[in-house]
N, C-alpha and C. Protein backbone atom coordinates (compact mmCIF):
# COMPACT_ATOMS: atom_id res chain seq x y z
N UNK A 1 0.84 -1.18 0.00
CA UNK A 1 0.00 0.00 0.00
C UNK A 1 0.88 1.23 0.00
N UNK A 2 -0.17 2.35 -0.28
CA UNK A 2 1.03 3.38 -0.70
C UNK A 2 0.85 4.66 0.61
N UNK A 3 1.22 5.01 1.52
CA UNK A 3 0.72 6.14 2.52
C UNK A 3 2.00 7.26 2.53
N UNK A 4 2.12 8.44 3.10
CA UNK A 4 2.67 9.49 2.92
C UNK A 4 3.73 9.66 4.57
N UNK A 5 4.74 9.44 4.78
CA UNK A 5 5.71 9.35 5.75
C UNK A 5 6.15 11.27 5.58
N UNK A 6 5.97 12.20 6.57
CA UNK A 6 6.55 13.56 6.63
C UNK A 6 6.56 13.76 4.86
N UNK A 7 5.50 13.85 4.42
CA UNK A 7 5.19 14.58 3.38
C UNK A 7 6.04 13.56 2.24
N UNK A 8 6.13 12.56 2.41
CA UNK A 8 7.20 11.47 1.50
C UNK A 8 6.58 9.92 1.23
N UNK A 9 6.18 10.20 -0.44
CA UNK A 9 5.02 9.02 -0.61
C UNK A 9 5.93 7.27 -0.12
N UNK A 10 5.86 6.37 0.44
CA UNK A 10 6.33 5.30 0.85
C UNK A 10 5.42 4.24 0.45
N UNK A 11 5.86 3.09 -0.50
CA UNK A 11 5.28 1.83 -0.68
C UNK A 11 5.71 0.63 0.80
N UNK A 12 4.59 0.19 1.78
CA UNK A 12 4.90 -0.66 3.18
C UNK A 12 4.14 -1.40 2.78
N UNK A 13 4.15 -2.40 3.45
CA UNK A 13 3.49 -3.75 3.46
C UNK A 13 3.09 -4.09 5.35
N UNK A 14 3.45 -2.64 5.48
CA UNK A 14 3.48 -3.13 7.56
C UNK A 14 1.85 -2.81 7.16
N UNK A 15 1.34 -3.40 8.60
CA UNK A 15 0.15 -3.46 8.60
C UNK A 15 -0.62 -2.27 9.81
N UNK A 16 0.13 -2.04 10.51
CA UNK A 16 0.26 -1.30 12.23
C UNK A 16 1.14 0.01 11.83
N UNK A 17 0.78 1.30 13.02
CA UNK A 17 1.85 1.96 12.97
C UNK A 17 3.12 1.73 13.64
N UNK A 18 3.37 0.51 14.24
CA UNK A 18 4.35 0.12 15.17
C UNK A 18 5.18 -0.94 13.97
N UNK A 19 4.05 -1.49 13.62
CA UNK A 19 5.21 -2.15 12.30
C UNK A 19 6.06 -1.08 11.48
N UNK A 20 5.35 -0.58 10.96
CA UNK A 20 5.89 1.12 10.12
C UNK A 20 7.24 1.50 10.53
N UNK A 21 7.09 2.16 11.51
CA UNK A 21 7.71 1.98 12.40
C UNK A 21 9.20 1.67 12.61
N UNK A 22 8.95 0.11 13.01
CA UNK A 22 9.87 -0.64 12.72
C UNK A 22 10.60 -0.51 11.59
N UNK A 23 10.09 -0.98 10.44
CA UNK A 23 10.24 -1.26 9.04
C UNK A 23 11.26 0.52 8.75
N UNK A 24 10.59 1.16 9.26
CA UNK A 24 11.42 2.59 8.46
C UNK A 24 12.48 3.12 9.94
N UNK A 25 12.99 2.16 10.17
CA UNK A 25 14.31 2.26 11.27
C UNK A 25 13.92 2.65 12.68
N UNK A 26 12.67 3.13 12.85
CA UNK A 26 12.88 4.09 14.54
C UNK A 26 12.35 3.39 15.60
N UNK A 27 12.62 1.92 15.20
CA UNK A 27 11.90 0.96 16.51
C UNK A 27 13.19 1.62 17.85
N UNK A 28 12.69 1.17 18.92
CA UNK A 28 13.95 1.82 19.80
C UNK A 28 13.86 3.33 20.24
N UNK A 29 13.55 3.89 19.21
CA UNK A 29 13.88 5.65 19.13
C UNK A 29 12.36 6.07 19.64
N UNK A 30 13.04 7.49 20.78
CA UNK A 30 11.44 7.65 20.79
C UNK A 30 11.23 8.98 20.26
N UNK A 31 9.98 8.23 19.58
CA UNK A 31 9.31 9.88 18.43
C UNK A 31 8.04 10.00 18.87
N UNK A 32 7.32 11.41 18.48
CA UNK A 32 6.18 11.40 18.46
C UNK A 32 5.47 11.14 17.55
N UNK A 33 4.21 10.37 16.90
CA UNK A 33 3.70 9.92 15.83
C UNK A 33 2.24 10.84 15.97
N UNK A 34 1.46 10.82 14.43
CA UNK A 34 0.60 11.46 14.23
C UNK A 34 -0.03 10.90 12.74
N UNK A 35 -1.36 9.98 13.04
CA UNK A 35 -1.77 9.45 11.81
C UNK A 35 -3.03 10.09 11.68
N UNK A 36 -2.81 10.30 10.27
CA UNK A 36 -3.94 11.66 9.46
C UNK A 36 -4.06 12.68 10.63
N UNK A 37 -3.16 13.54 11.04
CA UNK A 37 -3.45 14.61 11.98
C UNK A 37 -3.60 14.39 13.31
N UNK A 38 -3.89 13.15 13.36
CA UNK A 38 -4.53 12.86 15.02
C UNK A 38 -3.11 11.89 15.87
N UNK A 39 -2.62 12.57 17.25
CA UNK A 39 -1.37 12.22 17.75
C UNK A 39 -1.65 10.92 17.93
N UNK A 40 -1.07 10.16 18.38
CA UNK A 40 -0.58 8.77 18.54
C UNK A 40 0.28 7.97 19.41
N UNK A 41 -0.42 7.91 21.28
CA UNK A 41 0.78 7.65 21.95
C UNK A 41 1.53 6.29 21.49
N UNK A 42 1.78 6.25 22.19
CA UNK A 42 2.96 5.04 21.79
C UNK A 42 2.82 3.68 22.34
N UNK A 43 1.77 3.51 22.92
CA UNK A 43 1.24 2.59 23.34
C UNK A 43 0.15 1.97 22.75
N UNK A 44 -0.63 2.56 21.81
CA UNK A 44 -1.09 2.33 20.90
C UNK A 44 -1.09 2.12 19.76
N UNK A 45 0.17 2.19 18.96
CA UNK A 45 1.26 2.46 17.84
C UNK A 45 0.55 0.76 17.70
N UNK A 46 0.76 -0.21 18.15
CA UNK A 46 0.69 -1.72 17.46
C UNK A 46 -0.95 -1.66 17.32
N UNK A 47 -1.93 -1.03 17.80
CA UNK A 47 -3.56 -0.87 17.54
C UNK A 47 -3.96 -0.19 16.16
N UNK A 48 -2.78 0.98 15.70
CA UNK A 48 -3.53 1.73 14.61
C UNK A 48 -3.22 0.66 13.49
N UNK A 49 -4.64 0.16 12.57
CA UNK A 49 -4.15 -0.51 11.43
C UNK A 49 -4.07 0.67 10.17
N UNK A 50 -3.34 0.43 9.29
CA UNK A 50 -2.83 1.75 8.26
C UNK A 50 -3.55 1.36 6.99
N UNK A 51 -4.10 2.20 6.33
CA UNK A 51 -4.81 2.00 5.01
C UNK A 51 -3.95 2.83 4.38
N UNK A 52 -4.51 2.44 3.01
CA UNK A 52 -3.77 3.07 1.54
C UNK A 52 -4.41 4.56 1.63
N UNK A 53 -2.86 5.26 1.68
CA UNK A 53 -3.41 7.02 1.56
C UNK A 53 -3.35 7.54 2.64
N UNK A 54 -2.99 6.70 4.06
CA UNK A 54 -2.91 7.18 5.41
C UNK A 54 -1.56 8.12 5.42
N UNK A 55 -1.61 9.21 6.24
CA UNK A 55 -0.90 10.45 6.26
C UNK A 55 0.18 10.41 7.50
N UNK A 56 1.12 10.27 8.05
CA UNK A 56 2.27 9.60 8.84
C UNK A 56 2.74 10.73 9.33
N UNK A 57 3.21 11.05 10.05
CA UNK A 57 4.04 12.49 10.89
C UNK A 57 4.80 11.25 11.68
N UNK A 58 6.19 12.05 11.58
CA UNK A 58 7.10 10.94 12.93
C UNK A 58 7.97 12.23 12.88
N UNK A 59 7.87 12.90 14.51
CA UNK A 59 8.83 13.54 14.83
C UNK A 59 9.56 13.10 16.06
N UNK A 60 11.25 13.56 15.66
CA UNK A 60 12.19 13.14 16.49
C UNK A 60 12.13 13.92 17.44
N UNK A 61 12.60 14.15 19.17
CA UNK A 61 13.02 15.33 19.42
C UNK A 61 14.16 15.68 19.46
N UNK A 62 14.24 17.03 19.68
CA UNK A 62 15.65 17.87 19.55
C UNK A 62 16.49 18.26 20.45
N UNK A 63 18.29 18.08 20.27
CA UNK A 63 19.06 18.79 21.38
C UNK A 63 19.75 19.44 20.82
N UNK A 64 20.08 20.51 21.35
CA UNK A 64 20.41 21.69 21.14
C UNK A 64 19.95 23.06 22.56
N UNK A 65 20.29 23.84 22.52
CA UNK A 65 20.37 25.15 22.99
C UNK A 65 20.74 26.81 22.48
């Protein structure tokens, strides 16, 4: 299926946003997620199932000063 990762069309075969996830390196890492607009704790990440055209936000956070 084909869904949109930070504005970047991606062909997955994951089924979950926790597979996703996985599959695009940031298992381990903690980000904030956001499918079609709506946040996404992280405990729920293996509940969301992903359809074709679903809209992905994964932000890292930042260090710096």
């Amino acid at each position: 299926m084909k869904i949109t990762v930070n504005g970047e069309t991606v062909e997955t075969g994951a089924r979950s946003l926790a597979a996703l996830l996985e599959e695009l390196g940031y298992g381990g890492i903690v980000v904030a997620t956001a499918v079609n607009g709506d946040f996404t704790p992280a405990g729920r990440r293996a509940e969301i199932e992903l359809k074709d055209g679903d809209q992905i936000e994964v932000l890292a956070p930042m260090q710096g000063g």
